[in-house]
PDB file of N, CA and C in Angstrom:
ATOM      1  N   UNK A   1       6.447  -9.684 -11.833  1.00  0.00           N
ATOM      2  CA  UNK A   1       6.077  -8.291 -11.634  1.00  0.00           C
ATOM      3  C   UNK A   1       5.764  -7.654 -12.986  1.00  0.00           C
ATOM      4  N   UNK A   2       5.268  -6.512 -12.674  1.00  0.00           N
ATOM      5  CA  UNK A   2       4.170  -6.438 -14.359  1.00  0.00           C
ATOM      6  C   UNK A   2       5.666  -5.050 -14.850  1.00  0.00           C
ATOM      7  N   UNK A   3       5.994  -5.023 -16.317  1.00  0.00           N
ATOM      8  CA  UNK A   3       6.915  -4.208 -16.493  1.00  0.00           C
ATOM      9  C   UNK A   3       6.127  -2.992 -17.509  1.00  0.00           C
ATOM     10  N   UNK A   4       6.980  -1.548 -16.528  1.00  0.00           N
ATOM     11  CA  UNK A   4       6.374  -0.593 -17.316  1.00  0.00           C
ATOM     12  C   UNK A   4       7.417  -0.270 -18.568  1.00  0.00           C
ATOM     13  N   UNK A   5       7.403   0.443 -19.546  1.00  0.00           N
ATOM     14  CA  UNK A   5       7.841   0.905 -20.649  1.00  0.00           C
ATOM     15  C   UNK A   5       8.607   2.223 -19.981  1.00  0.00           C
ATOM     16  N   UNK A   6       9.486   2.697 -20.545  1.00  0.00           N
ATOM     17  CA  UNK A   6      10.151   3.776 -20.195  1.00  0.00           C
ATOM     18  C   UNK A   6       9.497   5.451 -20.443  1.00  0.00           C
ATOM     19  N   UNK A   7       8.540   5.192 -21.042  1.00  0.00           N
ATOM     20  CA  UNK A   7       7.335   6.355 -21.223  1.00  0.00           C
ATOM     21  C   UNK A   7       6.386   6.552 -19.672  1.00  0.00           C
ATOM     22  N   UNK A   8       6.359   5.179 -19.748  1.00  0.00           N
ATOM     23  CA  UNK A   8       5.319   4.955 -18.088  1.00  0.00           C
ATOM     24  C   UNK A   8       6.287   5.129 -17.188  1.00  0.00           C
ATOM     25  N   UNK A   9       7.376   4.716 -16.560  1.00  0.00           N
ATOM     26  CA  UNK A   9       8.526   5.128 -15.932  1.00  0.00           C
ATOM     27  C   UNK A   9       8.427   6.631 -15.549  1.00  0.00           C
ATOM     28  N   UNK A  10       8.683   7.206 -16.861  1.00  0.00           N
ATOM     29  CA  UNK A  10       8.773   8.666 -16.677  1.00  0.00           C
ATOM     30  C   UNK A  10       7.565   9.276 -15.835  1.00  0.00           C
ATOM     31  N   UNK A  11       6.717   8.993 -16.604  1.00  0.00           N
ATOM     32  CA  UNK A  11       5.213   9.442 -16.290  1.00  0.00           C
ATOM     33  C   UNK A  11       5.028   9.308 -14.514  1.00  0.00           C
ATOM     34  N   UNK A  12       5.801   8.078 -13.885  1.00  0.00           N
ATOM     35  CA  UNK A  12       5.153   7.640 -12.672  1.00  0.00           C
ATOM     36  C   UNK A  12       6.259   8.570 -11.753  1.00  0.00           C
ATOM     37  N   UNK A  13       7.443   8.791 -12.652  1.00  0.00           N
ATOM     38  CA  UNK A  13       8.082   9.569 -11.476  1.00  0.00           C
ATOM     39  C   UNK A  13       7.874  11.396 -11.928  1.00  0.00           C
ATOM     40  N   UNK A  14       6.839  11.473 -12.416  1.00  0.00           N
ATOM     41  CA  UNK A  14       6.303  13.008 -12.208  1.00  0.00           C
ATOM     42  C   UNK A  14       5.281  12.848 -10.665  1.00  0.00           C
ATOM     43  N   UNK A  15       4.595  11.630 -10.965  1.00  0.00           N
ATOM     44  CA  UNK A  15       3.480  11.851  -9.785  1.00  0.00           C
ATOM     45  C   UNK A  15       3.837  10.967  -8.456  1.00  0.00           C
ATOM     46  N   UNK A  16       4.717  10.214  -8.520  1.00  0.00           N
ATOM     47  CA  UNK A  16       5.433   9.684  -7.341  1.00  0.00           C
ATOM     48  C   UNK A  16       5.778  10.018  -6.035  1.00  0.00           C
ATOM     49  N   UNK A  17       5.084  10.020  -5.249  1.00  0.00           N
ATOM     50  CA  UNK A  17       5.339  10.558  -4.346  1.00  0.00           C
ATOM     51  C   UNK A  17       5.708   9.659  -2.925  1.00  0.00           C
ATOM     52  N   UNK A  18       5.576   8.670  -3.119  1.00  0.00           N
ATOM     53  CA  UNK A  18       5.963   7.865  -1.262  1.00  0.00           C
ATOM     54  C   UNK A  18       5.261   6.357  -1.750  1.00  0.00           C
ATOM     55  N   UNK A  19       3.674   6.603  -2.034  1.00  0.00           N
ATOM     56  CA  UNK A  19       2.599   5.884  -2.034  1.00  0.00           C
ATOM     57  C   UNK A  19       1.629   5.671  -3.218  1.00  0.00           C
ATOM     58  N   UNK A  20       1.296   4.283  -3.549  1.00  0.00           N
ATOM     59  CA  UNK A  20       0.829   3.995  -4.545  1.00  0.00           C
ATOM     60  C   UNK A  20      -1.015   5.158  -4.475  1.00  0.00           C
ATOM     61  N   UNK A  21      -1.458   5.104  -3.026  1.00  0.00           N
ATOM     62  CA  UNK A  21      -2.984   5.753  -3.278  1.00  0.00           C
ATOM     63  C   UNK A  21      -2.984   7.115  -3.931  1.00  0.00           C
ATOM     64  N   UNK A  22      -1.554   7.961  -3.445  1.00  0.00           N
ATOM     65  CA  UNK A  22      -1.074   9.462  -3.864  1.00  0.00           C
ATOM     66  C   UNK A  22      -1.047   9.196  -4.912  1.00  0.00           C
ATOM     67  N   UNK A  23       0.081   8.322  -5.731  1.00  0.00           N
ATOM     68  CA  UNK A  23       0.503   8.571  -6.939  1.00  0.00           C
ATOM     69  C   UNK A  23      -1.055   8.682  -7.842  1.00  0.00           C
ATOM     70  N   UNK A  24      -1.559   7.862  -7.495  1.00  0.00           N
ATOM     71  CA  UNK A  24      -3.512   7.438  -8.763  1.00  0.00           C
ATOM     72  C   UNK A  24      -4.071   8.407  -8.410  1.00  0.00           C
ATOM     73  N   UNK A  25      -3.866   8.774  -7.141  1.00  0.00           N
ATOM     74  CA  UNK A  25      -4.858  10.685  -6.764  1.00  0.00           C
ATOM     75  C   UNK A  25      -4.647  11.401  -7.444  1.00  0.00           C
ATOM     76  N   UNK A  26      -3.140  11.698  -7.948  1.00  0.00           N
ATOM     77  CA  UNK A  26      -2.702  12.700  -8.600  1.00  0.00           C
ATOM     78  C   UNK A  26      -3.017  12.671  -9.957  1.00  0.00           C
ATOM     79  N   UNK A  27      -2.506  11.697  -9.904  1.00  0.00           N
ATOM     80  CA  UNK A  27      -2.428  11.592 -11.747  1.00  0.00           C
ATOM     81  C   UNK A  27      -3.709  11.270 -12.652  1.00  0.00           C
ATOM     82  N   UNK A  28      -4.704  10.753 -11.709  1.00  0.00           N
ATOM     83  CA  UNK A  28      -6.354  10.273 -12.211  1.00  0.00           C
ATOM     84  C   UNK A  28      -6.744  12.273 -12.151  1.00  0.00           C
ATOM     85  N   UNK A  29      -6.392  12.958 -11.604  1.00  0.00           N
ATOM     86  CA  UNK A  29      -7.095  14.091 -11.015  1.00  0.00           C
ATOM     87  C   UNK A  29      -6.107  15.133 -12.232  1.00  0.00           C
ATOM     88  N   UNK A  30      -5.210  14.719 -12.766  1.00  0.00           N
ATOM     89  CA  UNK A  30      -4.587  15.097 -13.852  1.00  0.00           C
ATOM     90  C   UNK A  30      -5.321  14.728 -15.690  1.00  0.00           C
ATOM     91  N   UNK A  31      -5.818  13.835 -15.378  1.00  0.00           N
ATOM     92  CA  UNK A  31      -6.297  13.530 -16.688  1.00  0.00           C
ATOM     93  C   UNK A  31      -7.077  14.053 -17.709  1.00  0.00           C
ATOM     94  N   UNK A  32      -7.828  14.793 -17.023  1.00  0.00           N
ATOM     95  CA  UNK A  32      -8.779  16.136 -18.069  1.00  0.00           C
ATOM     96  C   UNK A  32      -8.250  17.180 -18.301  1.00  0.00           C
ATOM     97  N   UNK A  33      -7.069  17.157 -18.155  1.00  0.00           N
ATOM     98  CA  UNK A  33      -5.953  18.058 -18.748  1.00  0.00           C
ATOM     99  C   UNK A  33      -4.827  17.652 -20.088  1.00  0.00           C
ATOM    100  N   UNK A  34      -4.770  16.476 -19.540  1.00  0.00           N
ATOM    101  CA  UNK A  34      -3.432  15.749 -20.367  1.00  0.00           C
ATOM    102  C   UNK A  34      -4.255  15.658 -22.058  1.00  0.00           C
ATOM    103  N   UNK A  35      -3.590  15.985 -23.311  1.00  0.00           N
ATOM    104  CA  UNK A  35      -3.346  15.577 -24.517  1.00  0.00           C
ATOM    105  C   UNK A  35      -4.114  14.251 -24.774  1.00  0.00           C
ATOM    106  N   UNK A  36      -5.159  13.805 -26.063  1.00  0.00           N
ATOM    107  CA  UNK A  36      -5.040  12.513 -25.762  1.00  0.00           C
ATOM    108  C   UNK A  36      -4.133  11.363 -25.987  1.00  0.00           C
ATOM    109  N   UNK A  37      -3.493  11.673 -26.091  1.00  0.00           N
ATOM    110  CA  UNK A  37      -2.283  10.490 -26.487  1.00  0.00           C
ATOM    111  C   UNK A  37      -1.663  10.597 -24.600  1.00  0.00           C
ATOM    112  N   UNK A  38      -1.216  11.295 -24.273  1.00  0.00           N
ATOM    113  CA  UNK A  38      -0.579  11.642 -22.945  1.00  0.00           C
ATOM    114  C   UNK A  38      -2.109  10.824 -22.064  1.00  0.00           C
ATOM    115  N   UNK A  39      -3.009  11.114 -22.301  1.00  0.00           N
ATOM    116  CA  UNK A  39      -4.338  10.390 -21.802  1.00  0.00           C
ATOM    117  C   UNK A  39      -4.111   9.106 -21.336  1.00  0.00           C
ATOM    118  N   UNK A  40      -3.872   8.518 -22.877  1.00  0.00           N
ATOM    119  CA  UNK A  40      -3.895   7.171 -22.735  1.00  0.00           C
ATOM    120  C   UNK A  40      -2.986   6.261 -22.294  1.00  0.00           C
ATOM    121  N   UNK A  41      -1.443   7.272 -22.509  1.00  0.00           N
ATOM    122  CA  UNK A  41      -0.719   6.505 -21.869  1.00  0.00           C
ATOM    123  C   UNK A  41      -0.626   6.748 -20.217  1.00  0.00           C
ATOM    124  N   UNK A  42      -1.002   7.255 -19.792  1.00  0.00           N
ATOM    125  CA  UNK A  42      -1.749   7.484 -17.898  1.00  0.00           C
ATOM    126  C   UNK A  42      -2.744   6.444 -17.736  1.00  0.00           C
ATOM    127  N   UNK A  43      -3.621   6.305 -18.737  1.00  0.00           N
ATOM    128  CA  UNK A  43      -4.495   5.457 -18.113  1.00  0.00           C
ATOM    129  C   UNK A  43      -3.919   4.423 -18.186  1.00  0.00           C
ATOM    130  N   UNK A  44      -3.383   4.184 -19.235  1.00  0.00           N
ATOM    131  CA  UNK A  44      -2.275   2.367 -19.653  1.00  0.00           C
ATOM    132  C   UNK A  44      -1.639   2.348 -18.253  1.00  0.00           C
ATOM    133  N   UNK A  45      -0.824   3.417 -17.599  1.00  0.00           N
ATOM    134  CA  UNK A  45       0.131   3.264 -16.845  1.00  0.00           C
ATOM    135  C   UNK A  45      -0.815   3.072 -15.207  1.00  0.00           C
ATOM    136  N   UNK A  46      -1.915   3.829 -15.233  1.00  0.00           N
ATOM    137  CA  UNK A  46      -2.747   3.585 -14.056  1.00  0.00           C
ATOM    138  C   UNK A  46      -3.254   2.383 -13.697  1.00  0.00           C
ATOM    139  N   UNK A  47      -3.426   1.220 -14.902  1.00  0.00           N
ATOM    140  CA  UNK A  47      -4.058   0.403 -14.737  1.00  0.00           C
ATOM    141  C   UNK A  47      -2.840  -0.550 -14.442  1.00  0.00           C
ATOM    142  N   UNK A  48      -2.196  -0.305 -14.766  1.00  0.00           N
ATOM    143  CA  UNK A  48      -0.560  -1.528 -14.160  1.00  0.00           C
ATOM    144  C   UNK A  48      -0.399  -1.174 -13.073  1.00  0.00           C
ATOM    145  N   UNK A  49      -0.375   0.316 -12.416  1.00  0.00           N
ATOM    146  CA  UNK A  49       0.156   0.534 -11.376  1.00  0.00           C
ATOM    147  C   UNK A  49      -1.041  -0.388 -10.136  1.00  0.00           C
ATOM    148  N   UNK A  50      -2.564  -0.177 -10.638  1.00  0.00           N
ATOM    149  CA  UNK A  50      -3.795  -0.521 -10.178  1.00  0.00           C
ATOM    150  C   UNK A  50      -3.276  -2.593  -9.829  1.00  0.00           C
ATOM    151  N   UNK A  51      -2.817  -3.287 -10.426  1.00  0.00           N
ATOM    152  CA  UNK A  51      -2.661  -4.361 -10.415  1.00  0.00           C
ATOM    153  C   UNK A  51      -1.359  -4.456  -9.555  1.00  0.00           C
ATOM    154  N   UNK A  52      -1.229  -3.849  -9.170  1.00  0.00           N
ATOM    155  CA  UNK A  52       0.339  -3.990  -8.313  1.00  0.00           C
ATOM    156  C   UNK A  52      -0.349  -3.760  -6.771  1.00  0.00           C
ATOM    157  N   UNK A  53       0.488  -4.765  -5.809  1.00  0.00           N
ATOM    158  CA  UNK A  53       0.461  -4.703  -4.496  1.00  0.00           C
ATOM    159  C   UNK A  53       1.107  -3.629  -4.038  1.00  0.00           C
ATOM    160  N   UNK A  54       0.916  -2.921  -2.469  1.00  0.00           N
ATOM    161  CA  UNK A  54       1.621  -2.070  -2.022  1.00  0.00           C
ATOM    162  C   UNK A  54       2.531  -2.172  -2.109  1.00  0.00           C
ATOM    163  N   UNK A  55       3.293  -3.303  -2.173  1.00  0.00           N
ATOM    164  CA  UNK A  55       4.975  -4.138  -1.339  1.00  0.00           C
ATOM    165  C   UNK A  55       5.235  -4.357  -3.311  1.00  0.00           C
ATOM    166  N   UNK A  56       4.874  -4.425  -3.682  1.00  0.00           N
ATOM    167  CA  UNK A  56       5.083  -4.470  -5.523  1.00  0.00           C
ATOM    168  C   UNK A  56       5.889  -2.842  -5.468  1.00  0.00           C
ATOM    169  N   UNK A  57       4.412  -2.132  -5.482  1.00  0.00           N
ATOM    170  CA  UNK A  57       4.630  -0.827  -6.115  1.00  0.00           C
ATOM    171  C   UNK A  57       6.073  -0.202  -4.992  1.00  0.00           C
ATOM    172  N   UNK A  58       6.052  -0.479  -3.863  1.00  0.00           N
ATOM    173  CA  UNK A  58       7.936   0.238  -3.037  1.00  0.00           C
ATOM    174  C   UNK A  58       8.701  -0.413  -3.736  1.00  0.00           C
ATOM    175  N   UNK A  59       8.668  -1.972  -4.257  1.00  0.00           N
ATOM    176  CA  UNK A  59      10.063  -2.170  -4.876  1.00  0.00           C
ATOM    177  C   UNK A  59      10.236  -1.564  -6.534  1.00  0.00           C
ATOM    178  N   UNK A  60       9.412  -0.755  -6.699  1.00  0.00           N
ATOM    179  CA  UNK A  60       9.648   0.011  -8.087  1.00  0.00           C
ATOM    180  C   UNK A  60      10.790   1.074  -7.913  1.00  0.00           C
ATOM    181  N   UNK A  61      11.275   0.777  -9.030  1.00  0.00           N
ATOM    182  CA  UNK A  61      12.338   2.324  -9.085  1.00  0.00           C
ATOM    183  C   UNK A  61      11.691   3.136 -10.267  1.00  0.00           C
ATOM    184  N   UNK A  62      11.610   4.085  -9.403  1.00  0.00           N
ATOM    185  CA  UNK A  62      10.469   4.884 -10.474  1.00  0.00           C
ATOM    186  C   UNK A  62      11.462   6.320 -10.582  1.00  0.00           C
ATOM    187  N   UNK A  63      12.109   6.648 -11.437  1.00  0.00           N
ATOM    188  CA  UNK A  63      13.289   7.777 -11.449  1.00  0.00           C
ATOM    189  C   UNK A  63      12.980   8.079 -13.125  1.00  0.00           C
ATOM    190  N   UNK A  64      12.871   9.152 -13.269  1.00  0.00           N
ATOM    191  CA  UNK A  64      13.421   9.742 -14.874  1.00  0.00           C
ATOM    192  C   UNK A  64      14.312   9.351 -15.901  1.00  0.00           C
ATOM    193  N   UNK A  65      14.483   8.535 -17.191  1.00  0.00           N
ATOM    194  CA  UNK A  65      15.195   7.848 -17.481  1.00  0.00           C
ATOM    195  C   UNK A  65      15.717   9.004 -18.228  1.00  0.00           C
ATOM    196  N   UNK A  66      17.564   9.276 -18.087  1.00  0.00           N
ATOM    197  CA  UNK A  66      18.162  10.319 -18.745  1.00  0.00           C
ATOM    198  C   UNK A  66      18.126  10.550 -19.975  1.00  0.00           C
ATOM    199  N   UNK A  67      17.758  11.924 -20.685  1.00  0.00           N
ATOM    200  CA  UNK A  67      18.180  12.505 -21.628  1.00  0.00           C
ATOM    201  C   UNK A  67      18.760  12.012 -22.765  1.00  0.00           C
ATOM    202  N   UNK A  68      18.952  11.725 -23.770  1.00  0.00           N
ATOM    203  CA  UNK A  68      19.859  11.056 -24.484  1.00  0.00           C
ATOM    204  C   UNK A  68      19.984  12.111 -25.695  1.00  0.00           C
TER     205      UNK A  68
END
C-alpha cells in the first residue's frame, strides 16, 4: 500500500469525507486557492490517493496527527 507522510495525512483528513471521488472533488476544486507549496503538496497527495483502489483508500486512517 502506497504510504502518505504525515503532512498528506493531515491534508486528506481536511477533505475526507466517506469517499475517495469526494475527497479529489474537493480538494482538486481547492487548488487555485492553496499557497504554492500547500499546492504541491495536494497535488503530491492527489496523485497517491489517484493510485489507490476504492477498498485501498477505506482501509486508510486518515485522522489529524496531534499537536505536539
Amino acid at each position: 500500500m502506497i504510504r502518505f507522510t504525515v503532512e498528506e495525512t493531515n491534508l486528506l483528513s481536511i477533505y475526507h469525507v466517506g469517499n475517495k471521488a469526494q475527497l479529489v472533488e474537493n480538494m482538486t476544486a481547492t487548488l487555485p486557492f492553496m499557497d504554492a507549496g500547500l499546492r504541491e503538496l495536494a497535488k503530491r497527495t492527489l496523485s497517491k490517493v489517484d493510485a489507490l483502489t476504492e477498498a485501498e483508500y477505506k482501509e486508510l486512517a486518515v485522522y489529524p496527527a496531534d499537536e505536539v
